[in-house]
Protein backbone atom coordinates (compact mmCIF):
# COMPACT_ATOMS: atom_id res chain seq x y z
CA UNK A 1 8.10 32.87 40.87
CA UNK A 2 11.61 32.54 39.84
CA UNK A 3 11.25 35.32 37.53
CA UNK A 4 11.88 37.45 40.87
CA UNK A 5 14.98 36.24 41.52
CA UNK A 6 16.43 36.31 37.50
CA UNK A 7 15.40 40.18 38.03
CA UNK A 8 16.94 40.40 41.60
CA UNK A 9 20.02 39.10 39.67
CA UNK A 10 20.49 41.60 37.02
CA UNK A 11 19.51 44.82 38.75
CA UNK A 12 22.43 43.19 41.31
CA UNK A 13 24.81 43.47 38.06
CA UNK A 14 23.55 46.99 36.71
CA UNK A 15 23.87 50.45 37.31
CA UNK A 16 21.40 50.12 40.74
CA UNK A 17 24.51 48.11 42.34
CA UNK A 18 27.33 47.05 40.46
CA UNK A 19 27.42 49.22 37.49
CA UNK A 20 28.69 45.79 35.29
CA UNK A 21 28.40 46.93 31.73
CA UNK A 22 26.34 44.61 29.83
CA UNK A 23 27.11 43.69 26.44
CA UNK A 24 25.15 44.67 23.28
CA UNK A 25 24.59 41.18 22.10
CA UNK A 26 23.04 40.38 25.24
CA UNK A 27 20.07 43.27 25.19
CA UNK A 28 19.44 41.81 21.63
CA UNK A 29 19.00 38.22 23.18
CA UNK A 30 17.03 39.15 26.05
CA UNK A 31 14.65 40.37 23.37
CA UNK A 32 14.38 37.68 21.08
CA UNK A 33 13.75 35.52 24.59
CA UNK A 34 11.01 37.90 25.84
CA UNK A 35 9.55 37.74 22.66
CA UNK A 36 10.09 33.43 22.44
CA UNK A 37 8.77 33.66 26.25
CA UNK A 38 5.88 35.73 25.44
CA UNK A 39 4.52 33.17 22.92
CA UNK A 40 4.98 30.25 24.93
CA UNK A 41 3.06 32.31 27.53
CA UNK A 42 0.15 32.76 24.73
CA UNK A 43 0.29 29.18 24.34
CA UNK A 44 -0.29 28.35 28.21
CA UNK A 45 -3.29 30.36 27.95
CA UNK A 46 -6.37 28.34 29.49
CA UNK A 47 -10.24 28.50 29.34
CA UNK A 48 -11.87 25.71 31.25
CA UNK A 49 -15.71 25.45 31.42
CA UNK A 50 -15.95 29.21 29.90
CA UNK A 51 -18.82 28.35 28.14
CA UNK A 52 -20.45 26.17 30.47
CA UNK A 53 -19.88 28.59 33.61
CA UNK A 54 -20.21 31.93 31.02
CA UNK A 55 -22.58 33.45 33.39
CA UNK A 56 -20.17 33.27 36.61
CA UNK A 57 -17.16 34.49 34.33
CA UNK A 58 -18.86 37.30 32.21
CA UNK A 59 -19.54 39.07 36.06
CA UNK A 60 -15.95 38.05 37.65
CA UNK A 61 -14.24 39.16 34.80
CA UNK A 62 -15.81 42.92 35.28
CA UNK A 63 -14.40 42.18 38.87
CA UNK A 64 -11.22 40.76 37.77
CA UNK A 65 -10.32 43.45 34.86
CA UNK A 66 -13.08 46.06 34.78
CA UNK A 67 -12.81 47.32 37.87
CA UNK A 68 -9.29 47.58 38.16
CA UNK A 69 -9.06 48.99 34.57
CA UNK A 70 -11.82 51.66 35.79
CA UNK A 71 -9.63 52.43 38.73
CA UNK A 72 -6.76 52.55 36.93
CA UNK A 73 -7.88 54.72 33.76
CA UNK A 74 -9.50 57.58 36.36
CA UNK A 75 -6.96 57.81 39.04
CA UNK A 76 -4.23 57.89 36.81
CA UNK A 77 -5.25 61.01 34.66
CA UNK A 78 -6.97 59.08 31.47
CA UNK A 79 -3.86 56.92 31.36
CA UNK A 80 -5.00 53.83 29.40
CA UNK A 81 -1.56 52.10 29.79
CA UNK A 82 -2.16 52.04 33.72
CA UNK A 83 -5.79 50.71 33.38
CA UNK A 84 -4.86 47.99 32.01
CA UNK A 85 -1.54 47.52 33.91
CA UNK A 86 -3.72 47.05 36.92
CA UNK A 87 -6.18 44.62 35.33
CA UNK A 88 -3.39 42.36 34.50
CA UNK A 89 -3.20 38.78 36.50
CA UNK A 90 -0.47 36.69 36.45
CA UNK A 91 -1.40 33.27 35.27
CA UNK A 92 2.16 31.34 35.65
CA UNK A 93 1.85 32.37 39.03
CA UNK A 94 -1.41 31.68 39.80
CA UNK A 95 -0.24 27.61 38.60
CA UNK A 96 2.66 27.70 40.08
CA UNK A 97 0.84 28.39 43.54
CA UNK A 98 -2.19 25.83 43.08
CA UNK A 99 0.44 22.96 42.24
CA UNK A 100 2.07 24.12 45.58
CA UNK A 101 -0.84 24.30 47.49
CA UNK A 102 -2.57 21.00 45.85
CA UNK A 103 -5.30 22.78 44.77
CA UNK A 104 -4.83 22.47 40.56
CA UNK A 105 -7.56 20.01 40.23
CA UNK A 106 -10.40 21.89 42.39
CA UNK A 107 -13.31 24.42 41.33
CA UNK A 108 -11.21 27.22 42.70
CA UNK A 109 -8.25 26.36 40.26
CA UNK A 110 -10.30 26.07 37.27
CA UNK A 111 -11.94 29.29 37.51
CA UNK A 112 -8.55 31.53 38.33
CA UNK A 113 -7.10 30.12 35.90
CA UNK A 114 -9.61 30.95 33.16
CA UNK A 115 -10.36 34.48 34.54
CA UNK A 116 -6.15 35.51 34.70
CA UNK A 117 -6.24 34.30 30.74
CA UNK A 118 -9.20 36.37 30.39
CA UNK A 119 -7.46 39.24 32.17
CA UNK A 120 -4.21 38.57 30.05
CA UNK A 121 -5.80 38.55 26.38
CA UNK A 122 -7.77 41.58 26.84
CA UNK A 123 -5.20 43.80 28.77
CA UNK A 124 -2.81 42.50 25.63
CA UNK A 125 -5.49 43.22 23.06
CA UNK A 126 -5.59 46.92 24.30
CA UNK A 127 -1.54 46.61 24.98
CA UNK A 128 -1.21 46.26 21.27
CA UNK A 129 -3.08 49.40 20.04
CA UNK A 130 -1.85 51.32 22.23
CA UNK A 131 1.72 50.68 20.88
CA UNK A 132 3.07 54.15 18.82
CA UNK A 133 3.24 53.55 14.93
CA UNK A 134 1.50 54.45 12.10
CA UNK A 135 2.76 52.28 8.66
CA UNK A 136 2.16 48.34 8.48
CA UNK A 137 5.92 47.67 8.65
CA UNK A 138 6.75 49.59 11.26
CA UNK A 139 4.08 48.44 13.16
CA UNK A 140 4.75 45.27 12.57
CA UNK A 141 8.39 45.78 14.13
CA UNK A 142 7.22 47.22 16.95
CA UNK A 143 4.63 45.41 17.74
CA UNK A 144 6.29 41.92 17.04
CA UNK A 145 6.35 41.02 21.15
CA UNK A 146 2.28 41.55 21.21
CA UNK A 147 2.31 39.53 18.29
CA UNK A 148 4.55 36.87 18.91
CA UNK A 149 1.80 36.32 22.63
CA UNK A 150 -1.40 35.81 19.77
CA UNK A 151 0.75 33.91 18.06
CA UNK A 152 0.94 31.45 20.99
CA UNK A 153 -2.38 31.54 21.96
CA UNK A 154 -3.72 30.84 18.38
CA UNK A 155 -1.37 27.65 18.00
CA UNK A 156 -1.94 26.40 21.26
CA UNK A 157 -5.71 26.77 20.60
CA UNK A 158 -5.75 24.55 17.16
CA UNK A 159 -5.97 21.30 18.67
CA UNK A 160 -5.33 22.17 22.39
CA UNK A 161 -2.09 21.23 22.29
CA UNK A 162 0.14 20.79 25.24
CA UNK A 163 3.21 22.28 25.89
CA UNK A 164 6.01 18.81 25.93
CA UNK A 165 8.18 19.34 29.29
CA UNK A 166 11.46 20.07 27.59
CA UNK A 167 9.52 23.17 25.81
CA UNK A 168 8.15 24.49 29.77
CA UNK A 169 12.21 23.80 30.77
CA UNK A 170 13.37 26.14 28.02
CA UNK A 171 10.89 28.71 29.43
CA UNK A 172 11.58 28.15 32.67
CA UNK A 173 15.74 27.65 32.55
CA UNK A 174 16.78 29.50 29.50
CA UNK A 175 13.97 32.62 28.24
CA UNK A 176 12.88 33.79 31.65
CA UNK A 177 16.67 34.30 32.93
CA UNK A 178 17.91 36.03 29.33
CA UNK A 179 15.04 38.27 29.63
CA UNK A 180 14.50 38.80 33.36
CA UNK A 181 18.47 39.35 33.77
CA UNK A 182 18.19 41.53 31.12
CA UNK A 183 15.87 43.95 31.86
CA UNK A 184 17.39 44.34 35.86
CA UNK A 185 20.80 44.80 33.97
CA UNK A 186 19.41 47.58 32.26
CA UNK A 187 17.77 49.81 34.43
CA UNK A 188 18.90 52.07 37.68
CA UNK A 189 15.78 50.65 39.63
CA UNK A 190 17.22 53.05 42.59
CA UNK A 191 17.22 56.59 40.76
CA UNK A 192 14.06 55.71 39.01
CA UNK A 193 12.03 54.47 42.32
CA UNK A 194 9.59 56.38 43.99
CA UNK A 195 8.25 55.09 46.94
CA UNK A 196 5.01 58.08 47.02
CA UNK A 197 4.15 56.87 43.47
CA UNK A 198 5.12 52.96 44.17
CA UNK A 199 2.46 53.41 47.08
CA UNK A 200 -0.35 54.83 45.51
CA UNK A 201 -0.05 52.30 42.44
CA UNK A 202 0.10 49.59 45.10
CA UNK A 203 -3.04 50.30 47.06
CA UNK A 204 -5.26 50.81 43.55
CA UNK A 205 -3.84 48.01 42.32
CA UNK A 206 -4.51 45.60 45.16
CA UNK A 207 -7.58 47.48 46.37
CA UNK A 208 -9.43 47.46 43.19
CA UNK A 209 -8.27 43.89 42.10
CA UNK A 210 -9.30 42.77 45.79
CA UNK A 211 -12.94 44.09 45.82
CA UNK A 212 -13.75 43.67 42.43
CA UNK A 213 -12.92 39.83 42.07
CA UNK A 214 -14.58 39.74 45.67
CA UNK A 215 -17.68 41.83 45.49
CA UNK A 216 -18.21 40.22 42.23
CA UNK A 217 -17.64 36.54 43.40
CA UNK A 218 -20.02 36.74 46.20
CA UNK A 219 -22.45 38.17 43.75
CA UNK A 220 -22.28 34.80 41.99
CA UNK A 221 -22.91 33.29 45.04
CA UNK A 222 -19.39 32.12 45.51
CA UNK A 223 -18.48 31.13 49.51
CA UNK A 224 -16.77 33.63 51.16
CA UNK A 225 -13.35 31.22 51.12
CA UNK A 226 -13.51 30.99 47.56
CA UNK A 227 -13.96 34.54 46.37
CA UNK A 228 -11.23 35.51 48.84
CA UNK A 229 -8.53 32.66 47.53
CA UNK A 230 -10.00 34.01 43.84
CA UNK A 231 -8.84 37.50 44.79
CA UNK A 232 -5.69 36.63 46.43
CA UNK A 233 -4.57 34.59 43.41
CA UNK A 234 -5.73 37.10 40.73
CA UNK A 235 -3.90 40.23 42.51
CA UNK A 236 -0.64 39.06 41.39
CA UNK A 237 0.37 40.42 38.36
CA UNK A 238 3.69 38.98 37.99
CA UNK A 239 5.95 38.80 34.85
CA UNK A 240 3.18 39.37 32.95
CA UNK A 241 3.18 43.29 34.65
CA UNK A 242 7.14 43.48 34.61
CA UNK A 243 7.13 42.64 30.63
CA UNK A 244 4.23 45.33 29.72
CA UNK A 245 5.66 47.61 31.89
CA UNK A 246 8.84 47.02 30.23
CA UNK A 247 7.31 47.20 26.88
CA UNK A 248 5.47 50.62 27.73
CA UNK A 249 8.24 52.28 29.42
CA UNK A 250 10.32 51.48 26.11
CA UNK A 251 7.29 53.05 23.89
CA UNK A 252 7.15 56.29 26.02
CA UNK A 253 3.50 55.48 27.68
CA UNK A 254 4.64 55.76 30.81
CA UNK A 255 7.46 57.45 32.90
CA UNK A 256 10.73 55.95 34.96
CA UNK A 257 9.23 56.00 38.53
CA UNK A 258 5.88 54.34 37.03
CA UNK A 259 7.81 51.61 35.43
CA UNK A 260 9.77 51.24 38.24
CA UNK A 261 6.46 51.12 40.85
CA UNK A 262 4.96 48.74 38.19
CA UNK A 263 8.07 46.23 38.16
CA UNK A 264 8.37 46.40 42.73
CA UNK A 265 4.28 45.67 42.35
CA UNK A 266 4.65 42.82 39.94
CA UNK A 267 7.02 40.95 42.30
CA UNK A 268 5.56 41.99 45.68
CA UNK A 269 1.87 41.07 44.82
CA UNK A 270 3.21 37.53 43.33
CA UNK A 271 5.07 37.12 46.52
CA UNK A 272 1.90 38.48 48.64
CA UNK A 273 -0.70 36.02 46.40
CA UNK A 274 0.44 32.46 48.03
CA UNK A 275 0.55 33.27 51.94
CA UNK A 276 -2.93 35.07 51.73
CA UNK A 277 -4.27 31.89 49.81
CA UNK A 278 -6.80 29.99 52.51
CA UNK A 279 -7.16 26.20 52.79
């Protein structure tokens, strides 16, 4: 979750504190690393068992996304953006607290992991039509980040390859701070946040993730431990949210106090997701 802190950083150096000016060549390097970051993320993407467990994941995803993205599409007046804003998971996340907890070579592991790359291609499938743009060049442009994710996810899925160490250390070291310090450099997080509209996104988002993975899990006759550590792990959203809501904001789909409740929900559910996690 150091993604958190990278953002913590830049909205510390832009117009929400310090007012820093950032240069122009910066902006067009955070970019170029969201969109390099993006694709490595693509590549990540895991599916372990799908076919062998299709019955459990075919319900848990309509927990894990379809509820949420129901939710999401009715309470926020038709808004398609927000549906699937809320079905997003966070898969880095969702690694990054197994490894911690010792639990990345379990049941439980094996199934979040597929269902948040579930979660992720679909929510970016829909992500990428709903991008403004009518000719092939121009939507080509502006579609490039969306692109540059399949990309990943097409490569990665050739021969299964594996991402080498020094490739995850470029992520991890170099993209995710250009990017992450870029976008808190650019925006006035303070004028733009609302906490009445940062509430209500919170609660649909975690209450719809929650009982949909849950209800859903228990429905495949998953233990009661199990379907809870499922839906603490696949409630956070992550930099996964913070990019699309980026992305959207950028494309007009949704306003400045949305993106800014989307961004506070994408770090406090990641935050949230390990401490709720049962051993």
């Amino acid at each position: 979750m150091k993604f958190v802190g990278w953002l913590v950083l830049g909205l510390l150096l832009g117009p929400s504190i310090s007012n820093f000016p950032q240069p122009s060549w910066f902006s067009t390097l955070a970019q170029i690393a969201g969109g390099i970051f993006l694709f490595f993320a693509g590549w990540e993407l895991k599916f372990l068992d799908l076919w062998k467990d299709r019955r459990f994941y075919l319900w848990n995803f309509l927990g894990a996304f379809g509820v949420p993205f129901v939710a999401g599409y009715l309470y926020f007046n038709h808004n398609l953006f927000m549906a699937i804003a809320l079905g997003l998971s966070a898969l880095p996340v969702a690694i990054q607290i197994l490894k911690e907890k010792k639990l990345y070579d379990t049941a439980l592991a094996r199934r979040a992991i597929t269902l948040a790359s579930l979660c992720d291609i679909v929510a970016w499938v829909v992500f990428a039509f709903l991008l403004p743009e009518q000719r092939l060049s121009s939507w080509i442009l502006s579609h490039w980040i969306v692109l540059a994710f399949f990309l990943g996810l097409f490569i990665g899925k050739i021969r299964e390859l594996r991402l080498p160490d020094q490739i995850m250390s470029l992520q991890m070291w170099v993209l995710a701070p250009l990017f992450f310090v870029g976008l808190g450099w650019k925006i006035d997080i303070v004028s733009l946040f609302s906490w009445a509209v940062f509430v209500e996104t919170f609660l649909i988002a975690i209450i719809s993730k929650s009982l949909g993975v849950y209800i859903f899990s228990r429905f495949s006759k998953v233990s009661f431990k199990e379907a809870w550590n499922l839906a603490a792990l696949l409630n956070a959203r992550g930099a996964m949210e913070v990019l699309a809501a980026h992305y959207a904001y950028q494309s007009g789909l949704i306003d400045g106090n949305m993106f800014a409740a989307l961004v506070v929900v994408g770090i406090s559910t990641s935050v949230m997701a390990a401490p709720a996690l049962r051993r």
